[in-house]
Protein backbone atom coordinates (compact mmCIF):
# COMPACT_ATOMS: atom_id res chain seq x y z
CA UNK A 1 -2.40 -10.66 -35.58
CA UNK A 2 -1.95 -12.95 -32.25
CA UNK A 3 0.54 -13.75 -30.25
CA UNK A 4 0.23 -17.56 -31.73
CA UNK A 5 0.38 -16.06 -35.34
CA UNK A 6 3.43 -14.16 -34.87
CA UNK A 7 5.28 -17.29 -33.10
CA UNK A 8 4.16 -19.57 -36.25
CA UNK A 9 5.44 -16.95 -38.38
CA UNK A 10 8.76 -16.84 -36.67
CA UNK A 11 9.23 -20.10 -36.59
CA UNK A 12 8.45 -20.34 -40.40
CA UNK A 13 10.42 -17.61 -41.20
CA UNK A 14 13.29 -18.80 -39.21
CA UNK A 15 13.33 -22.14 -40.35
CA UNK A 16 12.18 -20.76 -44.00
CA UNK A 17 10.51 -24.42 -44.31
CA UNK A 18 6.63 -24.82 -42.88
CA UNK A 19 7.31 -28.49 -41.77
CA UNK A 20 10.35 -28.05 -39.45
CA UNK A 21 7.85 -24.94 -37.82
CA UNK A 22 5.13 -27.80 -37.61
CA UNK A 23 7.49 -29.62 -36.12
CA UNK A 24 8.46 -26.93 -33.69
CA UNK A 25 5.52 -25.99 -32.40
CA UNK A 26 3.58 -29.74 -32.77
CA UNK A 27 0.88 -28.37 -34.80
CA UNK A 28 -0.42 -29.70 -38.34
CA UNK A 29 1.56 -28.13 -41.60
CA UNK A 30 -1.87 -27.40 -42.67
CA UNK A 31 -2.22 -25.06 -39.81
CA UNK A 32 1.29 -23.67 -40.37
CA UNK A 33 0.00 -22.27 -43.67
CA UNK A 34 -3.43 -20.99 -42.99
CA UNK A 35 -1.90 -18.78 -40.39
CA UNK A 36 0.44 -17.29 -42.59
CA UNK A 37 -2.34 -16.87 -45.42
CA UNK A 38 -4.17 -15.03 -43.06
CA UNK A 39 -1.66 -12.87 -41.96
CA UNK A 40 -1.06 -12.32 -45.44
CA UNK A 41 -4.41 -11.32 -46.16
CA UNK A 42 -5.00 -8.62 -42.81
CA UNK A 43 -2.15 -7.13 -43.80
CA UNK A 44 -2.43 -7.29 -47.84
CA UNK A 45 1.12 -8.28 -48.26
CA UNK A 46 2.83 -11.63 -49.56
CA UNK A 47 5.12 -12.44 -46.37
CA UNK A 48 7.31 -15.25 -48.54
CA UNK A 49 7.96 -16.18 -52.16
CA UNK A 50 7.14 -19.79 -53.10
CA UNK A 51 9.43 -20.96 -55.67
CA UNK A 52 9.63 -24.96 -56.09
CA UNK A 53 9.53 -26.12 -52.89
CA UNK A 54 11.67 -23.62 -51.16
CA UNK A 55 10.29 -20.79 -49.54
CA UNK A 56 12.67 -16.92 -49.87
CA UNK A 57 10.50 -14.19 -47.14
CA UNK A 58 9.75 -10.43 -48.76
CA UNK A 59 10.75 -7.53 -48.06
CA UNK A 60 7.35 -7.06 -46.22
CA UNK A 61 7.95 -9.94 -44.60
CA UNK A 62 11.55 -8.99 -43.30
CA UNK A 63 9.80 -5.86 -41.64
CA UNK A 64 7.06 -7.87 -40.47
CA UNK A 65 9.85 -10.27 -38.75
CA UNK A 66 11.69 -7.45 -37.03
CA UNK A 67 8.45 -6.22 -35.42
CA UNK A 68 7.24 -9.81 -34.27
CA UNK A 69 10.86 -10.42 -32.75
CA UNK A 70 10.73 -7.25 -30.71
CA UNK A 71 7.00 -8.04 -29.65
CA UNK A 72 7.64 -12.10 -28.74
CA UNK A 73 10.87 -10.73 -26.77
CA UNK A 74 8.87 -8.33 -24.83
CA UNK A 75 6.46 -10.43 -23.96
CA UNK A 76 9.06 -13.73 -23.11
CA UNK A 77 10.79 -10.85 -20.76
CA UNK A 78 7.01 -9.80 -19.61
CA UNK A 79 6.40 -13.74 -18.69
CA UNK A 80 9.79 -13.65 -17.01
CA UNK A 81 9.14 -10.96 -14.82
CA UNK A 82 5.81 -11.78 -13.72
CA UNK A 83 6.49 -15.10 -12.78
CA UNK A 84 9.62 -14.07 -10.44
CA UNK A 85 6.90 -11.99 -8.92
CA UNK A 86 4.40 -14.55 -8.45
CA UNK A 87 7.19 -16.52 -6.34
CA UNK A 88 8.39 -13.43 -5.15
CA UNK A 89 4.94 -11.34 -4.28
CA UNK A 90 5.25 -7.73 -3.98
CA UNK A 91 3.20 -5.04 -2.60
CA UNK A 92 2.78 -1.50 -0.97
CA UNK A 93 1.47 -0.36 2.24
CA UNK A 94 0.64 3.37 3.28
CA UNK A 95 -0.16 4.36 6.73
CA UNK A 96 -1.10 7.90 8.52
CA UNK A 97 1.92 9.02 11.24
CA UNK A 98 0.30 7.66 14.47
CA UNK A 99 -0.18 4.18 12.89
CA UNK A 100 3.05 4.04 11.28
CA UNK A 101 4.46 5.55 14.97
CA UNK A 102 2.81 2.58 16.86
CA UNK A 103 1.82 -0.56 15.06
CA UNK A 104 3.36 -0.52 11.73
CA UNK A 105 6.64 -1.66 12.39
CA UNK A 106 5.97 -4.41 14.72
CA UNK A 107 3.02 -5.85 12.25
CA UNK A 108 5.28 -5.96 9.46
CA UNK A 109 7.98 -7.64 11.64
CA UNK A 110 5.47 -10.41 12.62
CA UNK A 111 4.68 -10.30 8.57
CA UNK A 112 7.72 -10.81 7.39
CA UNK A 113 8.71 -13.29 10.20
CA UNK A 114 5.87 -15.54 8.41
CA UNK A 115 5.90 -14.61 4.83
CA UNK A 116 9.87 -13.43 4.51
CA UNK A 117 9.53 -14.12 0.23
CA UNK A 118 7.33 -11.10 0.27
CA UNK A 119 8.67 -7.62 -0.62
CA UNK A 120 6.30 -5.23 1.17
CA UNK A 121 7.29 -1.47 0.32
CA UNK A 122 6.01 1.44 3.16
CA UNK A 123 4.68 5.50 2.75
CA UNK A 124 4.29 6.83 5.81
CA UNK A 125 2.60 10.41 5.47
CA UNK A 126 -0.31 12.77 6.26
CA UNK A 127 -4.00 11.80 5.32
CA UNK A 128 -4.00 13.43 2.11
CA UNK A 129 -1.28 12.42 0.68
CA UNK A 130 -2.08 8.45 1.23
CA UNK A 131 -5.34 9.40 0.09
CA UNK A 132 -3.43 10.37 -3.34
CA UNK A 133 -1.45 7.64 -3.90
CA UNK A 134 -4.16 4.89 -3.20
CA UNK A 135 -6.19 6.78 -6.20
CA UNK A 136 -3.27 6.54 -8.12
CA UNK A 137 -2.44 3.05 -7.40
CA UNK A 138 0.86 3.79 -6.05
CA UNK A 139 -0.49 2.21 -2.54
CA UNK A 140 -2.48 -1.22 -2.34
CA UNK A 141 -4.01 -0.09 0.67
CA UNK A 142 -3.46 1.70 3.57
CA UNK A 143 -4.11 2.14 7.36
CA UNK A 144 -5.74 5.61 8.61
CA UNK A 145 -6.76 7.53 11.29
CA UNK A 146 -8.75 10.60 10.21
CA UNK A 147 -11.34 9.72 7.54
CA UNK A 148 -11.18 9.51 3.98
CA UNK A 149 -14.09 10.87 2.02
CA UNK A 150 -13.52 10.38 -1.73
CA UNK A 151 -15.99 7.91 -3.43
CA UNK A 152 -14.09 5.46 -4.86
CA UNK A 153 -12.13 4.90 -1.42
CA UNK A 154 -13.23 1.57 0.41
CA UNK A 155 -12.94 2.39 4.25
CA UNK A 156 -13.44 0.04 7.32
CA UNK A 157 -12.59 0.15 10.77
CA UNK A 158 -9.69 -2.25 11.74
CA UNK A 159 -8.27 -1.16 15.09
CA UNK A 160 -10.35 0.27 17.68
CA UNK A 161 -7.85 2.79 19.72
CA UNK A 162 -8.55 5.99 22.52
CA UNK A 163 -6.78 9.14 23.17
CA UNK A 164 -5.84 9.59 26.57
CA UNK A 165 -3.18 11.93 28.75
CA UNK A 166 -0.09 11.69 29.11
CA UNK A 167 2.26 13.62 31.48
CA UNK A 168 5.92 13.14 33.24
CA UNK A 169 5.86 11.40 35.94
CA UNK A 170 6.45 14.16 38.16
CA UNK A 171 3.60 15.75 36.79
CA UNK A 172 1.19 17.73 39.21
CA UNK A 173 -1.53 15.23 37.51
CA UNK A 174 0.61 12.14 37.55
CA UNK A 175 -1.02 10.60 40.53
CA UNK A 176 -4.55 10.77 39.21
CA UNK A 177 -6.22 7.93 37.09
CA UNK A 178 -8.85 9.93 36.09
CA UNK A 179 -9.31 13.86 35.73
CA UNK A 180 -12.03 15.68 33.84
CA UNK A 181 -11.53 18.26 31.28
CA UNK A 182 -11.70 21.19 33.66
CA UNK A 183 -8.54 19.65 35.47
CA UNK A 184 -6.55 20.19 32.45
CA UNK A 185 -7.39 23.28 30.17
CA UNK A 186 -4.75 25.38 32.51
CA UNK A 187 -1.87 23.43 31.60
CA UNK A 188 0.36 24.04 28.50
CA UNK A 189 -0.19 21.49 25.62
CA UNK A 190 1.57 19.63 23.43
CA UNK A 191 -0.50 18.73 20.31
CA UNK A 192 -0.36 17.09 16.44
CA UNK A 193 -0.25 19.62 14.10
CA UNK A 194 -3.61 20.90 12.34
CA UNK A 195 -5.07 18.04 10.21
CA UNK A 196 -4.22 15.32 11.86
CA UNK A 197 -6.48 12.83 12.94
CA UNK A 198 -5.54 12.86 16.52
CA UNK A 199 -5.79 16.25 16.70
CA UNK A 200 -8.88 16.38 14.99
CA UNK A 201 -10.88 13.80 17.36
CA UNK A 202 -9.44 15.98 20.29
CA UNK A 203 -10.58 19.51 19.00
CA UNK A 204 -13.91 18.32 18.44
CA UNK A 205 -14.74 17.46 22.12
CA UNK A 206 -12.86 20.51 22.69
CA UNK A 207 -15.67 22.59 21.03
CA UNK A 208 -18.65 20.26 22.38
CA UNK A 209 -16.94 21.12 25.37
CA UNK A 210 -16.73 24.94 24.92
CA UNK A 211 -13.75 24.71 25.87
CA UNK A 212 -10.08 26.26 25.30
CA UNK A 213 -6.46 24.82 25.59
CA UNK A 214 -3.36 26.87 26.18
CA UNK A 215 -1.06 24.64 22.98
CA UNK A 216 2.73 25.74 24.24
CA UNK A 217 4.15 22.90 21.24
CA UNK A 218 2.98 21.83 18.11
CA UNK A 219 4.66 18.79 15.71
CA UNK A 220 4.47 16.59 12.99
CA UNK A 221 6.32 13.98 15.00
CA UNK A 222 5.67 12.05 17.95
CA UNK A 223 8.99 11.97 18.91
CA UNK A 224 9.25 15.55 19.49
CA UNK A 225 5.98 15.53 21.37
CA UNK A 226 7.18 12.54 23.81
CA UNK A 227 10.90 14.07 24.41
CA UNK A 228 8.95 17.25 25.45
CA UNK A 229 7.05 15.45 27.75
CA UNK A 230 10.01 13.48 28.99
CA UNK A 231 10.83 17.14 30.00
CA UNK A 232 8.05 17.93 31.69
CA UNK A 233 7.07 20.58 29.30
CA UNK A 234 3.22 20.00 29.43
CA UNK A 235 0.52 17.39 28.66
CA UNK A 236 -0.36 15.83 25.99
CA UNK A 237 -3.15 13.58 24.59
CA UNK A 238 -1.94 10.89 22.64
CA UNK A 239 -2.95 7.11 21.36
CA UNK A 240 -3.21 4.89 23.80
CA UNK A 241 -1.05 2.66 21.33
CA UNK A 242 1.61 5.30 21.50
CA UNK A 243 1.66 6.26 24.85
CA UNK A 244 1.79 2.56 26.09
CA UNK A 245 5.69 1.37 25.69
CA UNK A 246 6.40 5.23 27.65
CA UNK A 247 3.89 4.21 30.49
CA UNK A 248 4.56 0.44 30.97
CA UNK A 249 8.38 1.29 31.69
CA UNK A 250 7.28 4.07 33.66
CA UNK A 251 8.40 7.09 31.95
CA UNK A 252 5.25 8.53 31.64
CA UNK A 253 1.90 8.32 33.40
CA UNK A 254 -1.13 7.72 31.13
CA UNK A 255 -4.80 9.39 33.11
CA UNK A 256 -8.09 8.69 31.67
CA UNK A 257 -10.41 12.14 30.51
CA UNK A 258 -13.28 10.48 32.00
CA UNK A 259 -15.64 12.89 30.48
CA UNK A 260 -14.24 13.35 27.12
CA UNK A 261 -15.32 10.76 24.07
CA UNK A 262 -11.67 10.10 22.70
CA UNK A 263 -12.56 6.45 21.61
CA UNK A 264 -11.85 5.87 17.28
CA UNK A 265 -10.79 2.92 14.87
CA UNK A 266 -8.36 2.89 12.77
CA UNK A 267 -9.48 2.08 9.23
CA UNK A 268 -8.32 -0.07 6.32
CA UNK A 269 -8.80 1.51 3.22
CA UNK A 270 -8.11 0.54 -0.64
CA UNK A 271 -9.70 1.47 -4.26
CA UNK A 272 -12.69 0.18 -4.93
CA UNK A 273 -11.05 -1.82 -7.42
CA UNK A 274 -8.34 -2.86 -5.68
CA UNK A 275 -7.67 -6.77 -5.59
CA UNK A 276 -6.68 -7.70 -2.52
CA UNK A 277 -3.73 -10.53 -2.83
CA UNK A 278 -3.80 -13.17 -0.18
CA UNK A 279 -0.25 -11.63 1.07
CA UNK A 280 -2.01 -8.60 1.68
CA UNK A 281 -5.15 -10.18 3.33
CA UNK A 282 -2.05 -11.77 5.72
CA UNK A 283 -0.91 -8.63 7.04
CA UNK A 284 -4.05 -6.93 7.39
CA UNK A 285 -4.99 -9.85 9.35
CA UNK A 286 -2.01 -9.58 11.64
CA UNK A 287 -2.72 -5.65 11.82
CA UNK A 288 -6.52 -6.39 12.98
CA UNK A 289 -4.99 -7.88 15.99
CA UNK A 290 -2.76 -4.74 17.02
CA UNK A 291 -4.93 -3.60 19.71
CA UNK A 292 -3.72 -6.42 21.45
CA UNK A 293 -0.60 -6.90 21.31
């Protein structure tokens, strides 16, 4: 039974006359009552008694009428709803902690600027767990840092970004541009916590280096990294997107490991099946330009 078949029933059944439903619904009577025969017939029940030229609906048909009222409300209030979203577009964006530390909020304040009928919703969280809620749809699609490995993950790189050091200004090492690794290892370190991408990149030049850091902090949160270098607690190596509001207003000093590969991208990523809305192609495309902004 269609959609169509349970409208023309309603209408008949409603109206109890097959010519006001034509009417209704400006299709031929002839129509009207093929459709109900062949409801009749899947179902192998009479819908309405004929008697003169009056029609009285069956029991069957009374059930059949409660059931079709329930379904064509559902799907009027289905219609509803998805057109208010159409003029009202929705999505969700996820994004690991240094990206949603740096260039997530000012991207979505350039989005919104733009496109301020869009509702865009945000998860801000470790690798895994936006991993876990783009495979469960629960995320549209998502910037990263570290890598993402599971098969039906799309993954390209968006935003090219480099670690680099960061130390108070009164630093031993603040008036240096450039050090090399062996200029650092003796001072105390503040570092991302295991897992994360930034400390991943970092720990693997580490151990091409052969070489061994004294960590005196360790955080989930950038903020607690940066206030403990606004105390001159140690050094740090951080985004370049992070670090740069803290050096521009002088706060900080940012020094180049000149012998250290610390360059990455930060990658786009989305289900493989993932439609991509034109809203969403919008802020990716503001995103792509982060680097430079």
């Amino acid at each position: 039974m269609t959609l169509r078949s349970m409208e023309i029933f309603e209408a008949v059944a409603r109206h109890m006359n097959m010519s006001r439903a034509a009417d209704e619904l400006h299709i031929a009577q002839p129509t009207i009552s093929q459709a109900i025969r062949e409801i009749e017939n899947e179902y192998q029940v009479l819908l309405f008694n004929r008697i003169g030229k009056k029609l009285y609906i069956t029991e069957e048909g009374l059930r059949l009428l409660d059931y079709t009222k329930q379904i064509l409300s559902l799907t009027g209030a289905m219609d509803e709803e998805m057109n208010a979203l159409a003029l009202s577009p929705h999505f969700s964006v996820g994004a690991t902690i240094t990206i949603g530390q740096s260039v997530l909020a000012p991207g979505l304040r350039r989005f919104k600027a733009e496109n301020p009928a869009v509702s865009v919703s945000v998860l801000v969280d470790n690798t895994a767990v936006i991993e876990e809620n783009l495979l469960t749809g629960k995320l549209d699609f998502a910037l990263v840092e570290g890598q993402i490995k599971h098969k039906d993950i799309l993954s390209r790189p968006l935003i090219e970004d480099r670690l680099v050091l960061v130390c108070h200004k009164d630093h031993p090492l603040s008036a240096r541009s450039r050090v090399c690794l062996k200029d650092v290892v003796g001072y105390p370190f503040l570092v991302r916590e295991g897992g994360s991408g930034t400390r991943e990149l970092f720990e693997k030049e580490l151990e091409r280096h052969r070489a061994h850091i004294h960590i005196a902090w360790t955080s989930h949160s950038f903020g607690s990294i940066i206030s403990a270098l606004m105390e001159n607690l140690g050094v740090s190596v951080l985004s370049q997107l992070i670090a740069r509001p803290y050096v521009q207003s002088g706060q900080l000093c940012q020094i180049e490991l000149c012998d250290m590969e610390l360059s990455r991208s930060f990658s786009l990523v989305h289900h493989k099946s993932k439609y991509l809305t034109q809203p969403m192609k919008a802020l990716i495309e503001v995103f792509s330009g982060a680097e430079h902004g």
